[in-house]
PDB file of N, CA and C in Angstrom:
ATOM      1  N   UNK A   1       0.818  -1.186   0.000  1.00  0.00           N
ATOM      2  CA  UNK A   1       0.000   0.000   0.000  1.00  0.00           C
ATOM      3  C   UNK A   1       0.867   1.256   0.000  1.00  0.00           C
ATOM      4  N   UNK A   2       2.185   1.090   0.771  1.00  0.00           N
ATOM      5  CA  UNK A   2       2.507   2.468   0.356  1.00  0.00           C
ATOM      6  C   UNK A   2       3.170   2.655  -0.298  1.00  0.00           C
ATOM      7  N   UNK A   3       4.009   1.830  -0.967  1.00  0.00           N
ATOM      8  CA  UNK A   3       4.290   1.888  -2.274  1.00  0.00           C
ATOM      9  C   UNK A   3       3.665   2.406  -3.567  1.00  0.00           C
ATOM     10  N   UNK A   4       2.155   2.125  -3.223  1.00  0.00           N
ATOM     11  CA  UNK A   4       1.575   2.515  -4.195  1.00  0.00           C
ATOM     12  C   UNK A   4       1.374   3.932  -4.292  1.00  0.00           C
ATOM     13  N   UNK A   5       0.963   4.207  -2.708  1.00  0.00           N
ATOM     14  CA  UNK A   5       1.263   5.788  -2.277  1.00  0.00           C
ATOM     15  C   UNK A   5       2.236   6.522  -2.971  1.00  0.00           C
ATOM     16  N   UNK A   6       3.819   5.630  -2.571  1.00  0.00           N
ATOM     17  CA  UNK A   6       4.887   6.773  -2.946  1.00  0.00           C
ATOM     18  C   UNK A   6       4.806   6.961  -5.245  1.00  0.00           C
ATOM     19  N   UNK A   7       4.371   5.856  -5.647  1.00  0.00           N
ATOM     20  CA  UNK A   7       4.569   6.057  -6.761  1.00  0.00           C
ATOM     21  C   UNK A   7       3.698   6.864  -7.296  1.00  0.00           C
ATOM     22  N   UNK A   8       2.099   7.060  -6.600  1.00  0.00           N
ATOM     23  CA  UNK A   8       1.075   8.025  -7.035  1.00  0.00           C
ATOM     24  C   UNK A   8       1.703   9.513  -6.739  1.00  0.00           C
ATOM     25  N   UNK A   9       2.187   9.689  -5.981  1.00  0.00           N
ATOM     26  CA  UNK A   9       3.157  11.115  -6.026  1.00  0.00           C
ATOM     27  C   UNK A   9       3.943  11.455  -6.418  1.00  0.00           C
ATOM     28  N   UNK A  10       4.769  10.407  -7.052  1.00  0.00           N
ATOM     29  CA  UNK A  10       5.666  10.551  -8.012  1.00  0.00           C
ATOM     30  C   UNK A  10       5.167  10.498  -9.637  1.00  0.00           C
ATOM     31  N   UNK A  11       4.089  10.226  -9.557  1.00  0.00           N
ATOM     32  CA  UNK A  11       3.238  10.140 -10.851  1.00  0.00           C
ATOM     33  C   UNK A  11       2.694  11.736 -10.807  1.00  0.00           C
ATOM     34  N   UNK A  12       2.219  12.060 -10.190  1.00  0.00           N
ATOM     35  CA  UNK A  12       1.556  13.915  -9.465  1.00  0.00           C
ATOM     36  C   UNK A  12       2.561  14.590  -9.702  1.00  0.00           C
ATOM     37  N   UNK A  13       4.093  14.635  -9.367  1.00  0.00           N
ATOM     38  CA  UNK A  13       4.873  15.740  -9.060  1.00  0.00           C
ATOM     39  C   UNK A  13       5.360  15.589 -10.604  1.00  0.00           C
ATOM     40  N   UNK A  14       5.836  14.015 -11.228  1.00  0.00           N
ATOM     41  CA  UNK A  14       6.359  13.836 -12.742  1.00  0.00           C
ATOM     42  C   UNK A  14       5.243  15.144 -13.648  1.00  0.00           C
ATOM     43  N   UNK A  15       4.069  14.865 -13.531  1.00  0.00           N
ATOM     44  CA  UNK A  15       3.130  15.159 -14.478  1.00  0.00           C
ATOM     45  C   UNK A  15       3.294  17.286 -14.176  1.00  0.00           C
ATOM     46  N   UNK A  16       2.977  16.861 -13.146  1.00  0.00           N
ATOM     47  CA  UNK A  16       3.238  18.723 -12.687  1.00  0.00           C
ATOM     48  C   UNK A  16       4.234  19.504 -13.090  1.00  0.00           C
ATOM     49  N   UNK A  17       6.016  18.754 -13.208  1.00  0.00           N
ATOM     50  CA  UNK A  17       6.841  19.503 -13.798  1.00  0.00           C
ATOM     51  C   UNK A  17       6.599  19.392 -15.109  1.00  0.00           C
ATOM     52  N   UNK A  18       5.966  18.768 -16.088  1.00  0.00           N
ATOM     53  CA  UNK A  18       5.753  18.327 -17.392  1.00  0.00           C
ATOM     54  C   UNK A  18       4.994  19.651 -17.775  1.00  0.00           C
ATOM     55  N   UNK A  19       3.987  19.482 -17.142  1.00  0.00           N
ATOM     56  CA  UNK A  19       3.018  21.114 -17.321  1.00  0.00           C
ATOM     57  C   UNK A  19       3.590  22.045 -17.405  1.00  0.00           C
ATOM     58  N   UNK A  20       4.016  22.193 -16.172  1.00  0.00           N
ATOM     59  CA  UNK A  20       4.760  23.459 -15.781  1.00  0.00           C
ATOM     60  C   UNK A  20       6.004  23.582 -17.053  1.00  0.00           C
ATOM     61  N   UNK A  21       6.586  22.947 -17.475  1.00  0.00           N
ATOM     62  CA  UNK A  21       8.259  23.149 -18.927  1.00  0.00           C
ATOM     63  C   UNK A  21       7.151  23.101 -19.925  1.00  0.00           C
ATOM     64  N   UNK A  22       5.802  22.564 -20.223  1.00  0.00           N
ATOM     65  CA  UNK A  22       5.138  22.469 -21.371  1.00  0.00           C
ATOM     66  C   UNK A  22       4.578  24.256 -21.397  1.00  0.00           C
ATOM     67  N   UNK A  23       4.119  24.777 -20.321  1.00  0.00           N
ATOM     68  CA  UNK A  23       3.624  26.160 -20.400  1.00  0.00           C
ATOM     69  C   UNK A  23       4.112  27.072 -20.750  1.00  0.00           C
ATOM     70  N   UNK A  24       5.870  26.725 -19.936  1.00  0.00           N
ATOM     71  CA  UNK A  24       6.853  27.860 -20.379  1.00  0.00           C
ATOM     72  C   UNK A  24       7.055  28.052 -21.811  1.00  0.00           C
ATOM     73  N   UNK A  25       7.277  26.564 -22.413  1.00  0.00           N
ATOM     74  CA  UNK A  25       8.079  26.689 -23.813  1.00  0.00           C
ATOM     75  C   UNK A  25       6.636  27.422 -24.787  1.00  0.00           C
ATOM     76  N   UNK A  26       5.361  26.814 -24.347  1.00  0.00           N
ATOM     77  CA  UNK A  26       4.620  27.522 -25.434  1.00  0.00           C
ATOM     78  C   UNK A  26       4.071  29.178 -24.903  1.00  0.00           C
ATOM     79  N   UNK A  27       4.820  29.716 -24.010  1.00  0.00           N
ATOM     80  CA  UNK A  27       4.462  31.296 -24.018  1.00  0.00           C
ATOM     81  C   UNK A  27       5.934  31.582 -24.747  1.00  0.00           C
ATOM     82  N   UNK A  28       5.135  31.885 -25.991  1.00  0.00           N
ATOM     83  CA  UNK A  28       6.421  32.518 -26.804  1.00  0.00           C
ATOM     84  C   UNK A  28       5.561  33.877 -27.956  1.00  0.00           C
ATOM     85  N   UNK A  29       6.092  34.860 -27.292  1.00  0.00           N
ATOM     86  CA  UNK A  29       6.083  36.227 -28.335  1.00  0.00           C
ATOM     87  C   UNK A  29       5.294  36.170 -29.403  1.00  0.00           C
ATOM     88  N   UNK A  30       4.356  36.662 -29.961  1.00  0.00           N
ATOM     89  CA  UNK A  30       4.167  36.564 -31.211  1.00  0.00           C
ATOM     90  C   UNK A  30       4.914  37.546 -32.437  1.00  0.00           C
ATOM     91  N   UNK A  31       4.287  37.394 -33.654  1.00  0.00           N
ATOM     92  CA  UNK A  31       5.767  38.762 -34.641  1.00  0.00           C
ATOM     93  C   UNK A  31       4.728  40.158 -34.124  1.00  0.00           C
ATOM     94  N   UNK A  32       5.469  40.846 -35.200  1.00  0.00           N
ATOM     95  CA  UNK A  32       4.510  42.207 -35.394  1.00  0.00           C
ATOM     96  C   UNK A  32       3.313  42.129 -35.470  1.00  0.00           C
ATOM     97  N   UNK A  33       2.964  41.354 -37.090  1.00  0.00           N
ATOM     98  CA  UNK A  33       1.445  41.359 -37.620  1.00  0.00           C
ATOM     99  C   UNK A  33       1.482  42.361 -38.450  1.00  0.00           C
ATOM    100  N   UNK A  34       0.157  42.609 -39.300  1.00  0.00           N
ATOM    101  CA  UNK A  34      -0.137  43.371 -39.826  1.00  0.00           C
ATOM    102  C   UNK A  34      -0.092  45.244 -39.230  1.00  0.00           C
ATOM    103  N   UNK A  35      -0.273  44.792 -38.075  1.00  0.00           N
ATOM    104  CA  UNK A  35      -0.466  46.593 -37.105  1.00  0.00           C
ATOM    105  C   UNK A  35      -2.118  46.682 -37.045  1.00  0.00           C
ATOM    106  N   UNK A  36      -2.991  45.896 -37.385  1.00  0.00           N
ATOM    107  CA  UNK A  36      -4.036  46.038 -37.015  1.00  0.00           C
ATOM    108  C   UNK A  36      -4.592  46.922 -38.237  1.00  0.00           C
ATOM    109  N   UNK A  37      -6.421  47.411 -38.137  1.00  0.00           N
ATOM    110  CA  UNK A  37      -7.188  48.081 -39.119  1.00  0.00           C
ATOM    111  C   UNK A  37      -6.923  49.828 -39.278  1.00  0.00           C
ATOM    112  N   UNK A  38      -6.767  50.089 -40.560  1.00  0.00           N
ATOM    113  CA  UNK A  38      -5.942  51.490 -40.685  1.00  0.00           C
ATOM    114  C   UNK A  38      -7.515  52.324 -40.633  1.00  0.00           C
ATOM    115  N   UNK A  39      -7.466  53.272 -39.671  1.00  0.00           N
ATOM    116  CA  UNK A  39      -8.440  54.329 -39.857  1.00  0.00           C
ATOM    117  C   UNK A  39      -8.712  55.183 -41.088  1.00  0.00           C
ATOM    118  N   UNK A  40     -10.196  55.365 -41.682  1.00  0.00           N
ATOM    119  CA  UNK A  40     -10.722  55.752 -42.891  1.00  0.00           C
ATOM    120  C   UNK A  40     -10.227  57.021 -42.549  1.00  0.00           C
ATOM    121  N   UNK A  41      -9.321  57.891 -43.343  1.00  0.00           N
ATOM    122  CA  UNK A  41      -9.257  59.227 -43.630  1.00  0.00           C
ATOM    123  C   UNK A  41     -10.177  60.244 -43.687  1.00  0.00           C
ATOM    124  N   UNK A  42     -10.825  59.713 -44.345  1.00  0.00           N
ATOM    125  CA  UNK A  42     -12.355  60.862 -44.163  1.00  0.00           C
ATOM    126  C   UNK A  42     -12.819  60.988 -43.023  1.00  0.00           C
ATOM    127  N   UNK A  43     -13.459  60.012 -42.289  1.00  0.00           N
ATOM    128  CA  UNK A  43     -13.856  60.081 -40.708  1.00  0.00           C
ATOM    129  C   UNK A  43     -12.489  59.988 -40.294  1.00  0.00           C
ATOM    130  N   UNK A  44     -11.426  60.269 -39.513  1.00  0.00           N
ATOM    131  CA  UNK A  44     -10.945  60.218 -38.972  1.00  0.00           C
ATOM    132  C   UNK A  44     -11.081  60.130 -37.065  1.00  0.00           C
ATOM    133  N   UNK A  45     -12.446  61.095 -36.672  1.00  0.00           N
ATOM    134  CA  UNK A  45     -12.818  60.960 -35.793  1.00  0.00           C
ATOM    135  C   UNK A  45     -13.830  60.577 -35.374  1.00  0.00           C
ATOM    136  N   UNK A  46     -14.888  59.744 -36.047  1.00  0.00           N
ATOM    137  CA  UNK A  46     -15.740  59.034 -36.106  1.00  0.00           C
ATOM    138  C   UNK A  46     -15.922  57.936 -35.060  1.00  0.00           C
ATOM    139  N   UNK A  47     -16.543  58.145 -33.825  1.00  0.00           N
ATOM    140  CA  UNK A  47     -16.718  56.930 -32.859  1.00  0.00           C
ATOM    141  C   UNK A  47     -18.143  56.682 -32.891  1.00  0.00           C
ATOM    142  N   UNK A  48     -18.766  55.207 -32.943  1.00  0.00           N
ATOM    143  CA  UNK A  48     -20.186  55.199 -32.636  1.00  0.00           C
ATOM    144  C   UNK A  48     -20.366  55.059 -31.004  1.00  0.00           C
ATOM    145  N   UNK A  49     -20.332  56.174 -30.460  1.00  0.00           N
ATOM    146  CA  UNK A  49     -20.639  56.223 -29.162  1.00  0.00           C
ATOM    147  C   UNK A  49     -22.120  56.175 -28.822  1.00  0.00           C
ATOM    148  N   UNK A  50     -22.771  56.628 -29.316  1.00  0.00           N
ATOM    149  CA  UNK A  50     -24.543  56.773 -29.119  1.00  0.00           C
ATOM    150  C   UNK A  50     -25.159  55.511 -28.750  1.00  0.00           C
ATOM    151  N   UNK A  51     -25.108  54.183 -29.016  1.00  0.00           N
ATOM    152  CA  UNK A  51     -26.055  53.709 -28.791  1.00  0.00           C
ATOM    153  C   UNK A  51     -25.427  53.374 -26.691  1.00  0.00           C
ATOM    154  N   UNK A  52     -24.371  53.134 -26.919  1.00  0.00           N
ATOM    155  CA  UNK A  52     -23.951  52.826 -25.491  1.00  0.00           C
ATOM    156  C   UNK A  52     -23.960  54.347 -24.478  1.00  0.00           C
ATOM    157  N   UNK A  53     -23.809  55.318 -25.358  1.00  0.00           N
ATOM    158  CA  UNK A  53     -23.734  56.217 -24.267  1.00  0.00           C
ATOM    159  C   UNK A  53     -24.965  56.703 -23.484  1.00  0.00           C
ATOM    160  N   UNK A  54     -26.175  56.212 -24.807  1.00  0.00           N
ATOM    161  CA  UNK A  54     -27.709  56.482 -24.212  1.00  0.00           C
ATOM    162  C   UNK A  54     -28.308  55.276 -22.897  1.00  0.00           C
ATOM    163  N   UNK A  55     -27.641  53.668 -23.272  1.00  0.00           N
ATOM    164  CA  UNK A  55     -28.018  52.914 -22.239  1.00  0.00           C
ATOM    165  C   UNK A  55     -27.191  53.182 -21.129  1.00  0.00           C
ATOM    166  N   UNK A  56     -25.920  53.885 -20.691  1.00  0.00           N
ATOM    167  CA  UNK A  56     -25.574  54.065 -19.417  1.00  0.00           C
ATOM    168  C   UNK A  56     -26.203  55.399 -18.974  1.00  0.00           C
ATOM    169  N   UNK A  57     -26.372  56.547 -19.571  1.00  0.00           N
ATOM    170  CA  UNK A  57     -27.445  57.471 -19.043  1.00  0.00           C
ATOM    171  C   UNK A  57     -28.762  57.152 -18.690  1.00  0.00           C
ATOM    172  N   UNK A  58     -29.395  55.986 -19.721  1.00  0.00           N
ATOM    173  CA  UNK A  58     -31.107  55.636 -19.180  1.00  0.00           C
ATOM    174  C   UNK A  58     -30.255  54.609 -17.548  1.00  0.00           C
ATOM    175  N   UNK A  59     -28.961  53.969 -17.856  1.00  0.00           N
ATOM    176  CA  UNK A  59     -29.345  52.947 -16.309  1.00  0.00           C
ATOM    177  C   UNK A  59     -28.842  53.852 -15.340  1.00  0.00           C
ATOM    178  N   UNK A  60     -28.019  54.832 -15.486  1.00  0.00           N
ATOM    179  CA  UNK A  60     -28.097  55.505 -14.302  1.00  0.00           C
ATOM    180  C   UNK A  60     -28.974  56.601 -13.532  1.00  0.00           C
ATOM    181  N   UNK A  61     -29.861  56.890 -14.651  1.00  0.00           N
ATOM    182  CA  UNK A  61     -31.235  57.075 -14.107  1.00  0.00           C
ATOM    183  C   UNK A  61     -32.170  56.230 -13.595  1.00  0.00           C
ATOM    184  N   UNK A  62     -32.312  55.367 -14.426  1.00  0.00           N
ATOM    185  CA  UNK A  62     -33.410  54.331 -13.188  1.00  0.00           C
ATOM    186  C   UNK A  62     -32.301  54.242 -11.963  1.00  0.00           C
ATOM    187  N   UNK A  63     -31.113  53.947 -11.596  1.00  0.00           N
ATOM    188  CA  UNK A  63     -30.501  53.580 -10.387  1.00  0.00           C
ATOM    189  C   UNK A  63     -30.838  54.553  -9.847  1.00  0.00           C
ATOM    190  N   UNK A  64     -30.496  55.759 -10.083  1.00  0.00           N
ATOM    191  CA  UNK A  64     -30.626  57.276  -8.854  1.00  0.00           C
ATOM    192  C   UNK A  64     -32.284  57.229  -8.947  1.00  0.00           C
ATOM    193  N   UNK A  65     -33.017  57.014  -9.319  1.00  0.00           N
ATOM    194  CA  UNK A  65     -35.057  56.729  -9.065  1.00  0.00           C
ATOM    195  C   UNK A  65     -34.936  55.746  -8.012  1.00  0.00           C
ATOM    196  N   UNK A  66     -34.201  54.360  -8.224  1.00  0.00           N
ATOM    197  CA  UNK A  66     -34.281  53.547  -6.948  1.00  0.00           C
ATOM    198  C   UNK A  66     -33.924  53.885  -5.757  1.00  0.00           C
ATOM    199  N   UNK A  67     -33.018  54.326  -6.294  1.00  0.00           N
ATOM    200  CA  UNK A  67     -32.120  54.980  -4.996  1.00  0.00           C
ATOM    201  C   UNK A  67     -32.904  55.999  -4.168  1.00  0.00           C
ATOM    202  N   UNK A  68     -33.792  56.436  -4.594  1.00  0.00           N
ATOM    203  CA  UNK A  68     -34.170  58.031  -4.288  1.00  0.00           C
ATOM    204  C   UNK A  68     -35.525  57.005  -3.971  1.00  0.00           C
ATOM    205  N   UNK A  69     -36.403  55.911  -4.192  1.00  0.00           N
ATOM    206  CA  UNK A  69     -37.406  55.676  -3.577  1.00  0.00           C
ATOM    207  C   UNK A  69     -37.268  54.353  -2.438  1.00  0.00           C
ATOM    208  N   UNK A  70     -35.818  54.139  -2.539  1.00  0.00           N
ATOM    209  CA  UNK A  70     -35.736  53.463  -1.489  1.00  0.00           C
ATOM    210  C   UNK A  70     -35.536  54.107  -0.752  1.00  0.00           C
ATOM    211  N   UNK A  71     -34.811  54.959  -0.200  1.00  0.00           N
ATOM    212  CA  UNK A  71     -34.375  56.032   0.689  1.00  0.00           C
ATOM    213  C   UNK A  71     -35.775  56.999   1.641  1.00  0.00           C
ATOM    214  N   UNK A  72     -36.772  56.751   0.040  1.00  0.00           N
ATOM    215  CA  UNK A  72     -38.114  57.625   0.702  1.00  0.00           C
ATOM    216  C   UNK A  72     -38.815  56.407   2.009  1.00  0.00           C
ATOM    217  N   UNK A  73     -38.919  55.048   1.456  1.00  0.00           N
ATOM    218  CA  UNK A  73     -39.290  53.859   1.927  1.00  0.00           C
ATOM    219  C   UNK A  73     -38.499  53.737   3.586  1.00  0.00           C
ATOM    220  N   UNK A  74     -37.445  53.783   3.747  1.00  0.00           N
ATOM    221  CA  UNK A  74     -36.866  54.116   5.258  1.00  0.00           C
ATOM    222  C   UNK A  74     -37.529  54.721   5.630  1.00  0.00           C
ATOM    223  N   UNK A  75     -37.902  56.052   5.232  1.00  0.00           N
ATOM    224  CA  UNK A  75     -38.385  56.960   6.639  1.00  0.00           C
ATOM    225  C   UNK A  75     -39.420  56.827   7.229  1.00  0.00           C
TER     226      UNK A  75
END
């Protein structure tokens, strides 16, 4: 029985350094790349901000309404 013990931990610690030299060798750098998508000249400053900038203004209005009728609800 404990033999079998000592070899199951030696099977655990084998496999663990295996991982561990398998992780290192595959974090490796990638190249340059292309540099990514070149911005249209014409728009140059063109962001579609609107549809997200309207849902964090509508949710932080309903929050400050909750806020403001829970607060009434305490007193």
């Amino acid at each position: 029985m404990n033999s079998i013990a000592s070899a199951l931990r030696l099977t655990v610690a084998a496999t663990g350094v295996f991982l561990l030299a398998g992780g290192f060798t595959l974090a490796v750098a990638q190249g340059p790349g292309s540099g990514g998508p070149q911005p249209d000249p014409q728009q140059p400053t063109a962001v579609p901000i609107d549809g997200g900038a309207s849902l964090l203004l509508a949710a932080g209005v309903g929050f400050g309404l909750k806020k403001l009728r829970d607060q009434r609800k305490r007193r």
